[in-house]
PDB file of N, CA and C in Angstrom:
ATOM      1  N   UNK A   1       0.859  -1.182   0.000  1.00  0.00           N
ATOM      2  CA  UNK A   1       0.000   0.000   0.000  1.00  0.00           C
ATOM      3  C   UNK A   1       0.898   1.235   0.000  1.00  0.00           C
ATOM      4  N   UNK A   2       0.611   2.067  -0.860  1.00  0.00           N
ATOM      5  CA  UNK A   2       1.371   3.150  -1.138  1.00  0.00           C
ATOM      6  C   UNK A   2       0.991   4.412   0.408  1.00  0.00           C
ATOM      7  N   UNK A   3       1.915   5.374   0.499  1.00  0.00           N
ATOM      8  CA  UNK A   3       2.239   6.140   1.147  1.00  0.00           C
ATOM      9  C   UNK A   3       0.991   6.995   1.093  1.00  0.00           C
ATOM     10  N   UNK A   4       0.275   7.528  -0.086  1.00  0.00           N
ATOM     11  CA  UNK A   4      -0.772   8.117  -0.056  1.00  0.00           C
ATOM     12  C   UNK A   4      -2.019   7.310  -0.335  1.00  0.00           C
ATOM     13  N   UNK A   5      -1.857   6.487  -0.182  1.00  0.00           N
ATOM     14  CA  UNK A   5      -2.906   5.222   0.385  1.00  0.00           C
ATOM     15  C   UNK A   5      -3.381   5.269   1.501  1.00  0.00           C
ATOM     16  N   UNK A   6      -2.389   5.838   2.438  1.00  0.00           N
ATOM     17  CA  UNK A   6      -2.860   5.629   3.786  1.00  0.00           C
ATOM     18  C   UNK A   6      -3.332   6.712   4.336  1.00  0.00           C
ATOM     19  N   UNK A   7      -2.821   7.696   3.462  1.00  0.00           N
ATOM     20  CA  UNK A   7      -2.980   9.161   4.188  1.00  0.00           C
ATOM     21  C   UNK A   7      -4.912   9.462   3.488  1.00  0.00           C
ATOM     22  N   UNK A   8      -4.925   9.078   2.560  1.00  0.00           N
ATOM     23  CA  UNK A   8      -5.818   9.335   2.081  1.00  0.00           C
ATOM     24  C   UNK A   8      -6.968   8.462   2.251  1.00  0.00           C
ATOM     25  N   UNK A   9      -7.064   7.514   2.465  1.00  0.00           N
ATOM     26  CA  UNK A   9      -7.587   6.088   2.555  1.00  0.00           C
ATOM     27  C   UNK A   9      -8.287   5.766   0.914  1.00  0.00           C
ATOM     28  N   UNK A  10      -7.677   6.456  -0.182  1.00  0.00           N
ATOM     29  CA  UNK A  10      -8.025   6.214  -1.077  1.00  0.00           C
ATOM     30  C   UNK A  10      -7.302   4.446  -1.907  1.00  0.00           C
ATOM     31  N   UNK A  11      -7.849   3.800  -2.265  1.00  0.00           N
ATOM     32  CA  UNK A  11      -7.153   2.795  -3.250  1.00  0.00           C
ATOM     33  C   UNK A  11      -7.453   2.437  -4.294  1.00  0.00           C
ATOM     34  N   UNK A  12      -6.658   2.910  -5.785  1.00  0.00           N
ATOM     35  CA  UNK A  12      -7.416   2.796  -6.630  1.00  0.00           C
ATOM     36  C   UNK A  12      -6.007   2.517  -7.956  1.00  0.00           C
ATOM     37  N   UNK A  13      -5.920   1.457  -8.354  1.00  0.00           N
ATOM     38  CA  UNK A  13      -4.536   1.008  -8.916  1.00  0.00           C
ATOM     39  C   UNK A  13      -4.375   1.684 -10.281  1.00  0.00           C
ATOM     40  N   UNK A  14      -3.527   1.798 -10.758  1.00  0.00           N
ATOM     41  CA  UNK A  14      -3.452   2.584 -12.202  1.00  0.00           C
ATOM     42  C   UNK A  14      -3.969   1.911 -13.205  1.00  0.00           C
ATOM     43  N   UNK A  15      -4.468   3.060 -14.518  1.00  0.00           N
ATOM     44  CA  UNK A  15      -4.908   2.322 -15.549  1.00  0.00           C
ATOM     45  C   UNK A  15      -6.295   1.834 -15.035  1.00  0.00           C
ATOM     46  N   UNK A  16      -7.284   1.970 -14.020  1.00  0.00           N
ATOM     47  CA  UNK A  16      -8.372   1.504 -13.888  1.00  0.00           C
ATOM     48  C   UNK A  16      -9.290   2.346 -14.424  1.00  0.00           C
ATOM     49  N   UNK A  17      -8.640   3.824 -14.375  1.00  0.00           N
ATOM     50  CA  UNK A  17      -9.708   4.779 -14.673  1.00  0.00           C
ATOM     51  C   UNK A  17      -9.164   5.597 -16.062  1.00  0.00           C
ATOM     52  N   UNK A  18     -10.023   6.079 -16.819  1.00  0.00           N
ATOM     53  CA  UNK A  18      -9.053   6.921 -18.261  1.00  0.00           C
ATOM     54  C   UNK A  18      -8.994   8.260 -17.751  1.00  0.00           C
ATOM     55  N   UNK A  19      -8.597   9.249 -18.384  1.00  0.00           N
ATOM     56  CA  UNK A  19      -8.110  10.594 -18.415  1.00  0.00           C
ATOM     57  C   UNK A  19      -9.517  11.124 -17.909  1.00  0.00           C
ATOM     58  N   UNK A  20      -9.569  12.086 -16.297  1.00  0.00           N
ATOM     59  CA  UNK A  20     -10.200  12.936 -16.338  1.00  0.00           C
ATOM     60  C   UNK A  20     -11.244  12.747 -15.002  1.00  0.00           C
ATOM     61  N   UNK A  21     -10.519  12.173 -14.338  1.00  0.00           N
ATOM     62  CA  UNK A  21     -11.046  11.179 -13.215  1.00  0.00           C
ATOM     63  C   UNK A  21     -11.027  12.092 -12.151  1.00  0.00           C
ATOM     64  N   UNK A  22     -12.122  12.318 -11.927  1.00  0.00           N
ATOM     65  CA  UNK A  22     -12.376  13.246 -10.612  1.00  0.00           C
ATOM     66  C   UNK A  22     -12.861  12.849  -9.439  1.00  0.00           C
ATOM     67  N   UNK A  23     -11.740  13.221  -8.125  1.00  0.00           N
ATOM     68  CA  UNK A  23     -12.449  12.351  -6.551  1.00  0.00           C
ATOM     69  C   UNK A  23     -12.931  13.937  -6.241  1.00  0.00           C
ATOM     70  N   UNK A  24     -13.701  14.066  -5.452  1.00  0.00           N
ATOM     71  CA  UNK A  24     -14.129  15.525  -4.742  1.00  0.00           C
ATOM     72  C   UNK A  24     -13.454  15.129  -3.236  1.00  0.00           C
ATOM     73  N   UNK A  25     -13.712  13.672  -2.973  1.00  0.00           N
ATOM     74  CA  UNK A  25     -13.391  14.340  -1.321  1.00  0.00           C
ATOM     75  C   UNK A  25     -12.275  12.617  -0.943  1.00  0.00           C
ATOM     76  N   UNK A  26     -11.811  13.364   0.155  1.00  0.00           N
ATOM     77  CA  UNK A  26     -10.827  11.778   0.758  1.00  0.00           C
ATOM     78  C   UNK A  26     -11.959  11.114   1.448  1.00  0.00           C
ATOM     79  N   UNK A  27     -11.150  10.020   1.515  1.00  0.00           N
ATOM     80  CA  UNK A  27     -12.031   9.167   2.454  1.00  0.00           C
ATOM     81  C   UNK A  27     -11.994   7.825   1.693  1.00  0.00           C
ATOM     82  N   UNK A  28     -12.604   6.079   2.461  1.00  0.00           N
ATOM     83  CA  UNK A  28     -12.353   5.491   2.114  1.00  0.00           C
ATOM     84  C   UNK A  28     -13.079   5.174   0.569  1.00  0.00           C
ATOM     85  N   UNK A  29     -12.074   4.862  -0.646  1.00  0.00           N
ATOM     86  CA  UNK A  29     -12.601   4.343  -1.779  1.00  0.00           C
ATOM     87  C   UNK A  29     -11.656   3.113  -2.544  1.00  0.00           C
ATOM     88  N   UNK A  30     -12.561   1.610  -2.393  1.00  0.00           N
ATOM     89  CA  UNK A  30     -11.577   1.123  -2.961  1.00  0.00           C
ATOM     90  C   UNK A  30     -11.896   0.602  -4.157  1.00  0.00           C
ATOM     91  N   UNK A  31     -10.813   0.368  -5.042  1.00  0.00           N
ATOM     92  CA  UNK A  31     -11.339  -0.150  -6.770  1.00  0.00           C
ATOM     93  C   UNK A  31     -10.449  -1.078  -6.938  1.00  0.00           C
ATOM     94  N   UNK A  32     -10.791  -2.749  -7.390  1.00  0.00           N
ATOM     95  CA  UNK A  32      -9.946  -3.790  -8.216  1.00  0.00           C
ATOM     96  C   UNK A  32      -8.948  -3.434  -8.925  1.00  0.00           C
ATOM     97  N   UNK A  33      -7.754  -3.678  -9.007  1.00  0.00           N
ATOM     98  CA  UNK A  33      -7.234  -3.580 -10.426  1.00  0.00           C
ATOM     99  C   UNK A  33      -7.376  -4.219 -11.497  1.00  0.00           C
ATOM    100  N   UNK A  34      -8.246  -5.276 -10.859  1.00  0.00           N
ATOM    101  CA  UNK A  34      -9.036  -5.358 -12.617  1.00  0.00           C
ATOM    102  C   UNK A  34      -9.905  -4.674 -13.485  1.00  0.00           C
ATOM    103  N   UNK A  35     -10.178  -3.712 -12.674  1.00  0.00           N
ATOM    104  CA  UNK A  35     -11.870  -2.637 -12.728  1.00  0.00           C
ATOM    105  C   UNK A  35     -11.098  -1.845 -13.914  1.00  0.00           C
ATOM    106  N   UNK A  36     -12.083  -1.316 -15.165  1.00  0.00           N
ATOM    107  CA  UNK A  36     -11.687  -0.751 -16.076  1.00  0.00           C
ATOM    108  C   UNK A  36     -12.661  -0.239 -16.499  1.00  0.00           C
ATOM    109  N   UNK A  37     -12.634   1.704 -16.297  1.00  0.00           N
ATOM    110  CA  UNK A  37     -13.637   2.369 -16.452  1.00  0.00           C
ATOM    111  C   UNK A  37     -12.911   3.410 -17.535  1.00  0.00           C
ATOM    112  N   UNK A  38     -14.045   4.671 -18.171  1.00  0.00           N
ATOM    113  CA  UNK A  38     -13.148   5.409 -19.165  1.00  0.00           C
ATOM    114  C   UNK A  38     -13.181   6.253 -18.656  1.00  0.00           C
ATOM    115  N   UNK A  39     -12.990   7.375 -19.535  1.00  0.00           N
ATOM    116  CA  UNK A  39     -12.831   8.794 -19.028  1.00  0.00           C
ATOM    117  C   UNK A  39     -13.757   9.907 -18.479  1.00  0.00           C
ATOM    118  N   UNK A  40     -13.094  10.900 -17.911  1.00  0.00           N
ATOM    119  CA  UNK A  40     -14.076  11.726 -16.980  1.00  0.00           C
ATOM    120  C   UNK A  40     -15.430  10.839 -16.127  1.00  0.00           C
ATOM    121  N   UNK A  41     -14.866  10.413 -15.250  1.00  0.00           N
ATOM    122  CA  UNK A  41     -15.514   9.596 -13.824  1.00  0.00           C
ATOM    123  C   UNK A  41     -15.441  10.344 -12.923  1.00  0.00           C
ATOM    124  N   UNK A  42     -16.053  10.672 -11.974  1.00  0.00           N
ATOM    125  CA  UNK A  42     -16.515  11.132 -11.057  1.00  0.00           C
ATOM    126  C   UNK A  42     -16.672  10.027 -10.075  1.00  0.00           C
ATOM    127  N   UNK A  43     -15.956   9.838  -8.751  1.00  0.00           N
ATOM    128  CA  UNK A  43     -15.933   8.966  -7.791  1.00  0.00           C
ATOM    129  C   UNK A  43     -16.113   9.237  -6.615  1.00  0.00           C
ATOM    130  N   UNK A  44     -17.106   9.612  -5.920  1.00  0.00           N
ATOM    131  CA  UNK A  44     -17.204  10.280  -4.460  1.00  0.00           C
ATOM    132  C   UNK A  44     -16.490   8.760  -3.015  1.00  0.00           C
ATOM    133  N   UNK A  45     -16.361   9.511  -1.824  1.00  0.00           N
ATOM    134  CA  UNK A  45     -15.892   8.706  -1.482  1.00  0.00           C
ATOM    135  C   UNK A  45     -16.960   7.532  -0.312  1.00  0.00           C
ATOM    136  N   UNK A  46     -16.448   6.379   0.037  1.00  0.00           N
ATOM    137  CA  UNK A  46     -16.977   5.278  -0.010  1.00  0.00           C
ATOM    138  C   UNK A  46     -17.718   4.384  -0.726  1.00  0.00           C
ATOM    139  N   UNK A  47     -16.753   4.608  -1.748  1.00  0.00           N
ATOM    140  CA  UNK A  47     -17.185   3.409  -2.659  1.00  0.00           C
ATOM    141  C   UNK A  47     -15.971   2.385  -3.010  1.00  0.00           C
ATOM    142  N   UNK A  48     -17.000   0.894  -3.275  1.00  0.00           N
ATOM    143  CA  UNK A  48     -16.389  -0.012  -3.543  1.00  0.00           C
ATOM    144  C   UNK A  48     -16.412  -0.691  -4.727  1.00  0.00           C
ATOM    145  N   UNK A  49     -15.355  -0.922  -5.264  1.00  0.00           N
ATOM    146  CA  UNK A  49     -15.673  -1.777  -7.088  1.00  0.00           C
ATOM    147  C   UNK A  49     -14.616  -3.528  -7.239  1.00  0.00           C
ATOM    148  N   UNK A  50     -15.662  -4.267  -7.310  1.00  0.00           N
ATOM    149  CA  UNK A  50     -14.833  -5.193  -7.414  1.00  0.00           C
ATOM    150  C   UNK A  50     -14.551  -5.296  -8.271  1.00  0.00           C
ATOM    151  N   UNK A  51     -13.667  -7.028  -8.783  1.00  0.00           N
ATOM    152  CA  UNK A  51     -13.262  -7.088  -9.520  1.00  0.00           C
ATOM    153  C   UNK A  51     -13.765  -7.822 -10.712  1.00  0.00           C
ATOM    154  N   UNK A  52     -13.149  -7.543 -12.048  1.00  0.00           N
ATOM    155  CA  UNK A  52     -14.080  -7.635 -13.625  1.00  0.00           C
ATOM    156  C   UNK A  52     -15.183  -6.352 -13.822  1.00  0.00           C
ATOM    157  N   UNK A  53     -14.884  -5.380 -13.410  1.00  0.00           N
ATOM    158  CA  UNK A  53     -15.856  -4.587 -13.454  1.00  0.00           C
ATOM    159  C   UNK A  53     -15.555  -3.342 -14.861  1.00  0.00           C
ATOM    160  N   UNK A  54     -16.510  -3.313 -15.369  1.00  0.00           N
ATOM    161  CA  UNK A  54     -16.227  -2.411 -16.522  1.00  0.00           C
ATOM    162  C   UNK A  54     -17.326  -1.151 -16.601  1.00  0.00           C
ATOM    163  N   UNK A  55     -16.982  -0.243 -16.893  1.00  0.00           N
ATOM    164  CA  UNK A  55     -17.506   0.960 -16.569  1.00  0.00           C
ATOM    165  C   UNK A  55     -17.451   1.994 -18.162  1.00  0.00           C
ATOM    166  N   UNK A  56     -17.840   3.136 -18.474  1.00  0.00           N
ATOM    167  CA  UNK A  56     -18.002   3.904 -19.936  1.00  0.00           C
ATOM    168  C   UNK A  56     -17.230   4.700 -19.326  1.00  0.00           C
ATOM    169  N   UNK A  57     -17.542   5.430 -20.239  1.00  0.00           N
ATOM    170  CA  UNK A  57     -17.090   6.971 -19.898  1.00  0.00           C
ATOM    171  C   UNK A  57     -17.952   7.926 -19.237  1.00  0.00           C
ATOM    172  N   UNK A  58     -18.335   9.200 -18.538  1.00  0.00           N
ATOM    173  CA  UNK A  58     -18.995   9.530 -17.897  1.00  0.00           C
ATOM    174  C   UNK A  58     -19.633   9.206 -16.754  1.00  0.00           C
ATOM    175  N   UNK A  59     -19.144   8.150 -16.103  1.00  0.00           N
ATOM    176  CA  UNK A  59     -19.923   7.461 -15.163  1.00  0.00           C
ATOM    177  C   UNK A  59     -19.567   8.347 -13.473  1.00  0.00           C
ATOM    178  N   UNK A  60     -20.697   8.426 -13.035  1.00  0.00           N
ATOM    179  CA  UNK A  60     -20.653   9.035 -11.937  1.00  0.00           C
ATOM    180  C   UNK A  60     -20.937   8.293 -10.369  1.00  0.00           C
ATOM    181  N   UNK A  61     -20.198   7.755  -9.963  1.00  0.00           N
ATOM    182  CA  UNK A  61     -20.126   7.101  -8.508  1.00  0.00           C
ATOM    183  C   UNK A  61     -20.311   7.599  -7.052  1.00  0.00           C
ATOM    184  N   UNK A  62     -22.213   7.701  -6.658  1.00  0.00           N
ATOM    185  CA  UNK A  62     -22.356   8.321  -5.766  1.00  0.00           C
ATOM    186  C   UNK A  62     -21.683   8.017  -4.118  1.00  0.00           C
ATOM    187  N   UNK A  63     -21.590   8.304  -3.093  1.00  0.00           N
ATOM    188  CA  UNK A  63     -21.199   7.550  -2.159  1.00  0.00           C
ATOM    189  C   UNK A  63     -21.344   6.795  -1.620  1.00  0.00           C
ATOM    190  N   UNK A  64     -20.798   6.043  -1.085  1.00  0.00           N
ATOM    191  CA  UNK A  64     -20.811   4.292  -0.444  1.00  0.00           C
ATOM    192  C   UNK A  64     -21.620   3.577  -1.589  1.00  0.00           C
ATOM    193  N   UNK A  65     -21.469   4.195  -2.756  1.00  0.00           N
ATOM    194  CA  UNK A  65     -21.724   3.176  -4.111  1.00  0.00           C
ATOM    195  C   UNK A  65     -21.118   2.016  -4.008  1.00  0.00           C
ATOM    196  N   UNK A  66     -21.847   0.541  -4.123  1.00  0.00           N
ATOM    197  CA  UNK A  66     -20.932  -0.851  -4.150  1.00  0.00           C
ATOM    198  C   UNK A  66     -21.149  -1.246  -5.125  1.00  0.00           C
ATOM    199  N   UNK A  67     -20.203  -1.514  -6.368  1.00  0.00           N
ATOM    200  CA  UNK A  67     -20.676  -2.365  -8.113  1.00  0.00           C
ATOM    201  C   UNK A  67     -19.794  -3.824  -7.331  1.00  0.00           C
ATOM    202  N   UNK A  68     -20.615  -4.861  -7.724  1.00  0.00           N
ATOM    203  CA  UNK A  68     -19.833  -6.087  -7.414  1.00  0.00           C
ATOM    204  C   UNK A  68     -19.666  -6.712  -8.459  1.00  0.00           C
ATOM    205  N   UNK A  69     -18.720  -7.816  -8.712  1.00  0.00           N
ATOM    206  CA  UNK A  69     -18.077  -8.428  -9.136  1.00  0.00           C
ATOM    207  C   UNK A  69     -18.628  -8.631 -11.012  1.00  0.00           C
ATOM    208  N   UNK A  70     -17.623  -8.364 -12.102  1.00  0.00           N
ATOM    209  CA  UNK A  70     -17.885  -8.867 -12.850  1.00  0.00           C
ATOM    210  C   UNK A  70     -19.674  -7.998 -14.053  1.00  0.00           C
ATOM    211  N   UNK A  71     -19.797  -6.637 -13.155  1.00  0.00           N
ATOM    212  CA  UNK A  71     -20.798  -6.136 -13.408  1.00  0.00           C
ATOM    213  C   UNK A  71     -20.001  -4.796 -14.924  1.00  0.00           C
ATOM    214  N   UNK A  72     -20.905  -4.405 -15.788  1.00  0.00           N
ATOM    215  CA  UNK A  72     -20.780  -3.664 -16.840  1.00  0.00           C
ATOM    216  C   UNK A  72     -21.884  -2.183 -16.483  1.00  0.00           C
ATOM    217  N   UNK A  73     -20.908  -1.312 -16.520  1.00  0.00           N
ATOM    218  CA  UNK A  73     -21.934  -0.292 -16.418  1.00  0.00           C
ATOM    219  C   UNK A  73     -21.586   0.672 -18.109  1.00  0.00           C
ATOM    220  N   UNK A  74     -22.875   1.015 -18.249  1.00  0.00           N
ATOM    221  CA  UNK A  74     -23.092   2.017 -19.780  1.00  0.00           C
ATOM    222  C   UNK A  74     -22.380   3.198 -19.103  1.00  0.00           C
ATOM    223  N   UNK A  75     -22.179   4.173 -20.543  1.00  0.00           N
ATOM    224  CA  UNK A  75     -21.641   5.310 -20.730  1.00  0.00           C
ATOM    225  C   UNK A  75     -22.877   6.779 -19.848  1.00  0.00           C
ATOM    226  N   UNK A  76     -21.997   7.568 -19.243  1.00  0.00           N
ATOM    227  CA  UNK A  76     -23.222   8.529 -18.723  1.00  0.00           C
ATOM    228  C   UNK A  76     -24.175   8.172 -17.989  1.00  0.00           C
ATOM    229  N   UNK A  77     -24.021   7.019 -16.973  1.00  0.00           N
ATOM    230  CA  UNK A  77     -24.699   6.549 -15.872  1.00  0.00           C
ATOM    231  C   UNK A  77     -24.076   6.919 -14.136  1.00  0.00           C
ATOM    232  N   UNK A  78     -24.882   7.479 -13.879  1.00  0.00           N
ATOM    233  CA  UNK A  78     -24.995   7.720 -12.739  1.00  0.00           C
ATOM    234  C   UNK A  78     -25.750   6.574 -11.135  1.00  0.00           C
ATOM    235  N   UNK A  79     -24.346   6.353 -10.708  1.00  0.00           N
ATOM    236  CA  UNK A  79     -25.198   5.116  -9.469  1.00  0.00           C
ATOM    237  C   UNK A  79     -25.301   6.013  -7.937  1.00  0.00           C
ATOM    238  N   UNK A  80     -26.632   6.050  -7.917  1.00  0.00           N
ATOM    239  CA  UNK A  80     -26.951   6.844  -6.615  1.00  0.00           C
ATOM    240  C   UNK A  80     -26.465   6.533  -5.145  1.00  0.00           C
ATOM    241  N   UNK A  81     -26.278   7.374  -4.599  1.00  0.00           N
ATOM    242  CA  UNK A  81     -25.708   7.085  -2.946  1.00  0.00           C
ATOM    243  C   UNK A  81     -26.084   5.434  -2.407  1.00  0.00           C
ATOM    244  N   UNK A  82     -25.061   4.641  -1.806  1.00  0.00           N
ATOM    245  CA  UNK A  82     -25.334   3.583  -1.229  1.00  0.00           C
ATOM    246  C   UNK A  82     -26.386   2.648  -2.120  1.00  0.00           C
ATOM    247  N   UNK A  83     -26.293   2.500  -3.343  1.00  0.00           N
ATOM    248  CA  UNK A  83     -26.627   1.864  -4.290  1.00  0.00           C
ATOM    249  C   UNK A  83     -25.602   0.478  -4.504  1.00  0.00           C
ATOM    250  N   UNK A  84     -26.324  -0.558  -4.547  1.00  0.00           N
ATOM    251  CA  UNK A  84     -25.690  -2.088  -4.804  1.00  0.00           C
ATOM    252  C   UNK A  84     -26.256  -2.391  -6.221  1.00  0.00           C
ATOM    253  N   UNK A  85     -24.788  -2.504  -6.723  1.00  0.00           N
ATOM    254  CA  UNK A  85     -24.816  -2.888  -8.400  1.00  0.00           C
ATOM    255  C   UNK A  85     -24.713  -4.012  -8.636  1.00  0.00           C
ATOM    256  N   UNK A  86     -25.575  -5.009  -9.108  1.00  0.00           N
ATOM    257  CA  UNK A  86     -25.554  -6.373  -8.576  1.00  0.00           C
ATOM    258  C   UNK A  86     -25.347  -6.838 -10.309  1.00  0.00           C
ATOM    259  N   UNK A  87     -26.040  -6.116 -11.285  1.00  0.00           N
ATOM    260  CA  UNK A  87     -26.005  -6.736 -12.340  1.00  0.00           C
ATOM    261  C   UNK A  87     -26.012  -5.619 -13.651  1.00  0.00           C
ATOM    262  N   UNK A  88     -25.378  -5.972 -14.679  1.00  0.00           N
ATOM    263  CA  UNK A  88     -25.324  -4.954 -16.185  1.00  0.00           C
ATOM    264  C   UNK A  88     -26.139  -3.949 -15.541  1.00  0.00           C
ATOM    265  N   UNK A  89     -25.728  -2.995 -16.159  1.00  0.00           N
ATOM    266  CA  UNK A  89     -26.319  -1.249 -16.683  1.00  0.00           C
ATOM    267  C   UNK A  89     -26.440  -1.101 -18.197  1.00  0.00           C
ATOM    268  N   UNK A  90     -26.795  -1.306 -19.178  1.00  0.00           N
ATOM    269  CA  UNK A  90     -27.157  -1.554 -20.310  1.00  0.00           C
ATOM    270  C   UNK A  90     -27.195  -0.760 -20.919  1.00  0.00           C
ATOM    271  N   UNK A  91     -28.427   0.336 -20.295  1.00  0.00           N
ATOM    272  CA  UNK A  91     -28.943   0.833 -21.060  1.00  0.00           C
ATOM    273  C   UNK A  91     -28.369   2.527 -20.491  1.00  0.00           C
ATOM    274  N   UNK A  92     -27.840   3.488 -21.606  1.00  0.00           N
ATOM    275  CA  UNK A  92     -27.141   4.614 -20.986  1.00  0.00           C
ATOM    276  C   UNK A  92     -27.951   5.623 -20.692  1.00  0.00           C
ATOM    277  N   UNK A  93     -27.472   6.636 -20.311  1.00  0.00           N
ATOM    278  CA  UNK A  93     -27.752   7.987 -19.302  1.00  0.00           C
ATOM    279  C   UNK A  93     -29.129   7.695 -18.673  1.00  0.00           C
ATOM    280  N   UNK A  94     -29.100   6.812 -17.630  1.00  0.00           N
ATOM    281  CA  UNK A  94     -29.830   6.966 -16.619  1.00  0.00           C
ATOM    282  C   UNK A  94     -29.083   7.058 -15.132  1.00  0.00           C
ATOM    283  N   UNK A  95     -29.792   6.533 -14.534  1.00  0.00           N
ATOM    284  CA  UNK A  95     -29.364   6.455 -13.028  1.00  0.00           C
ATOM    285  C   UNK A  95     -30.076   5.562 -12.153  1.00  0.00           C
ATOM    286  N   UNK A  96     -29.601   4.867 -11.172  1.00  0.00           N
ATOM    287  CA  UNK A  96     -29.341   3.490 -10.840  1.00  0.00           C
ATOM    288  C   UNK A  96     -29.571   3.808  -9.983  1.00  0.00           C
ATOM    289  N   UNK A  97     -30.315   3.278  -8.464  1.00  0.00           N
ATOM    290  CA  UNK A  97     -30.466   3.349  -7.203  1.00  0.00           C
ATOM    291  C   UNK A  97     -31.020   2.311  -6.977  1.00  0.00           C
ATOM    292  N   UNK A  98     -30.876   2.113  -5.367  1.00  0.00           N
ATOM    293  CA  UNK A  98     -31.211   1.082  -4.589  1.00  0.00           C
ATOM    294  C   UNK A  98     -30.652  -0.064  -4.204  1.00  0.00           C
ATOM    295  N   UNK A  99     -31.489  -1.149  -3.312  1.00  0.00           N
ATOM    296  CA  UNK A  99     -30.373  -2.423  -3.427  1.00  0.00           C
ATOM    297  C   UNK A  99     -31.446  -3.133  -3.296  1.00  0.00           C
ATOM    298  N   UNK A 100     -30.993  -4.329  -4.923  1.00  0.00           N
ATOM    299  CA  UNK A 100     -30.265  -3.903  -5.612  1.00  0.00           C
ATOM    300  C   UNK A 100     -30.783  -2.833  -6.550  1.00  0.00           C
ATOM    301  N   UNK A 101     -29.522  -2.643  -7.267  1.00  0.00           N
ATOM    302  CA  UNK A 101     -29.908  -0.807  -8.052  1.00  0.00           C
ATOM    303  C   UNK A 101     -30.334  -1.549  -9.160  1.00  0.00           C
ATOM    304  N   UNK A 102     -31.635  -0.329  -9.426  1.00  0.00           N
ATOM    305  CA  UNK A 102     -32.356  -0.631 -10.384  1.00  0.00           C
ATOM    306  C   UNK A 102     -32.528   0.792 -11.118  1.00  0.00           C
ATOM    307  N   UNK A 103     -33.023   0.811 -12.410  1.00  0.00           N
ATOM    308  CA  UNK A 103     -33.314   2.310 -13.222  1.00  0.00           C
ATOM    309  C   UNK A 103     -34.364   3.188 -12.249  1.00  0.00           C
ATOM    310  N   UNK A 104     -33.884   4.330 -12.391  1.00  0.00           N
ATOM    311  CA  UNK A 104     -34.358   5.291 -11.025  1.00  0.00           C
ATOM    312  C   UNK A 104     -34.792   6.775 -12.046  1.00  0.00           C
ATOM    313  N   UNK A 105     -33.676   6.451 -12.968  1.00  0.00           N
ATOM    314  CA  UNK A 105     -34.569   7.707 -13.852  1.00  0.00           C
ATOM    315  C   UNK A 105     -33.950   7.655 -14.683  1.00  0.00           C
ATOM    316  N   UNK A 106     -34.111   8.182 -16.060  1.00  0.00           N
ATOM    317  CA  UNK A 106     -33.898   8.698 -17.575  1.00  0.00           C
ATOM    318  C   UNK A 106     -33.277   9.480 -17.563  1.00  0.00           C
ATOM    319  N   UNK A 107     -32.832  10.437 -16.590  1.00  0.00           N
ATOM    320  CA  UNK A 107     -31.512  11.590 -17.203  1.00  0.00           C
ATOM    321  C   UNK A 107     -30.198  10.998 -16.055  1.00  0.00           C
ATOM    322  N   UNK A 108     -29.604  10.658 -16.843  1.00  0.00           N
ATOM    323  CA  UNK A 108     -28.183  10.144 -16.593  1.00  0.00           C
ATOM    324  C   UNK A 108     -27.383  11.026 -16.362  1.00  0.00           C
ATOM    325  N   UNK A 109     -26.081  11.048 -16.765  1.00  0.00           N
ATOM    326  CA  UNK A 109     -24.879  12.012 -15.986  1.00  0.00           C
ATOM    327  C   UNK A 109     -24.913  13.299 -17.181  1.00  0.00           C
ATOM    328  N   UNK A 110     -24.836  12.955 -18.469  1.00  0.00           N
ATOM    329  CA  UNK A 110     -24.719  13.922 -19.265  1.00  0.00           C
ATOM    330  C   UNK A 110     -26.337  14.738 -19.252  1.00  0.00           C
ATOM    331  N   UNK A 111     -27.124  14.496 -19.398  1.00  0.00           N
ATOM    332  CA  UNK A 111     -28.585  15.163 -19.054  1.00  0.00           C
ATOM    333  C   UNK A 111     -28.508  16.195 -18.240  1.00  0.00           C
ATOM    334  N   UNK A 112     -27.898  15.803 -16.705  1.00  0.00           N
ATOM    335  CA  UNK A 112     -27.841  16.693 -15.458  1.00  0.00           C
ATOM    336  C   UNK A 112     -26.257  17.738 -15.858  1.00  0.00           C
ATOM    337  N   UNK A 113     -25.615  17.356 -17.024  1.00  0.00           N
ATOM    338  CA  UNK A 113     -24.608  19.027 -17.116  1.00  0.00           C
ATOM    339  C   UNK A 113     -25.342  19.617 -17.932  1.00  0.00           C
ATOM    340  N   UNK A 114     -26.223  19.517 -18.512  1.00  0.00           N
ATOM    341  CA  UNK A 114     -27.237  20.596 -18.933  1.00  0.00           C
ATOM    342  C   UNK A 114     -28.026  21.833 -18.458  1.00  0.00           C
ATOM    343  N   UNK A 115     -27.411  23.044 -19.016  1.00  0.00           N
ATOM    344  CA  UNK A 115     -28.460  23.889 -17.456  1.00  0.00           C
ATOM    345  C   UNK A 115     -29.661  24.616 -18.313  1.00  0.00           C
TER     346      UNK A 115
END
């Protein structure tokens, strides 16, 4: 465990996330290094991602978000606070809540930068 691993309680191995990866706050977040998401992510903290997990681009990770094992999330999806990702996200720009998370609404991550 790296030096700012600890300070941060962040863990999140390289190459999991693409260019543009935004944490807002410390605190604990941990991600597989098998987990392979794209660019501009948004990751708040307490969340967990196991491993085989594949993710788009735009995806927004509310807090104490859990995706488990082997799960696919679409491009421009948003998983709401303390949301359990138990299975595929398919279908894009919505948003995911509950446990387990299920479609919660039709405007996804890119919808909501719209003003």
């Amino acid at each position: 465990m790296s030096h700012w691993s600890v300070i941060t309680g962040i863990t999140i191995p390289p190459n999991t996330f693409g260019k543009g990866l935004y944490i807002p706050h410390w605190g604990s977040i941990v991600v597989n290094g098998s987990a392979r998401f794209g660019d501009n992510c948004v990751i708040q903290s307490g969340v967990n991602i196991s491993e085989g997990v594949r993710g788009g681009d735009h995806v927004y990770l509310a807090a104490g978000a859990k995706i488990l094992m082997n799960v696919i999330i679409s491009d421009d999806v948003i998983v709401a606070a303390n949301a359990v990702v138990n299975r595929d996200v398919t279908e894009k720009n919505v948003v995911v809540g509950g446990i387990p998370a299920s479609v919660i609404s039709k405007r996804g991550f890119r919808d909501r930068l719209k003003v």
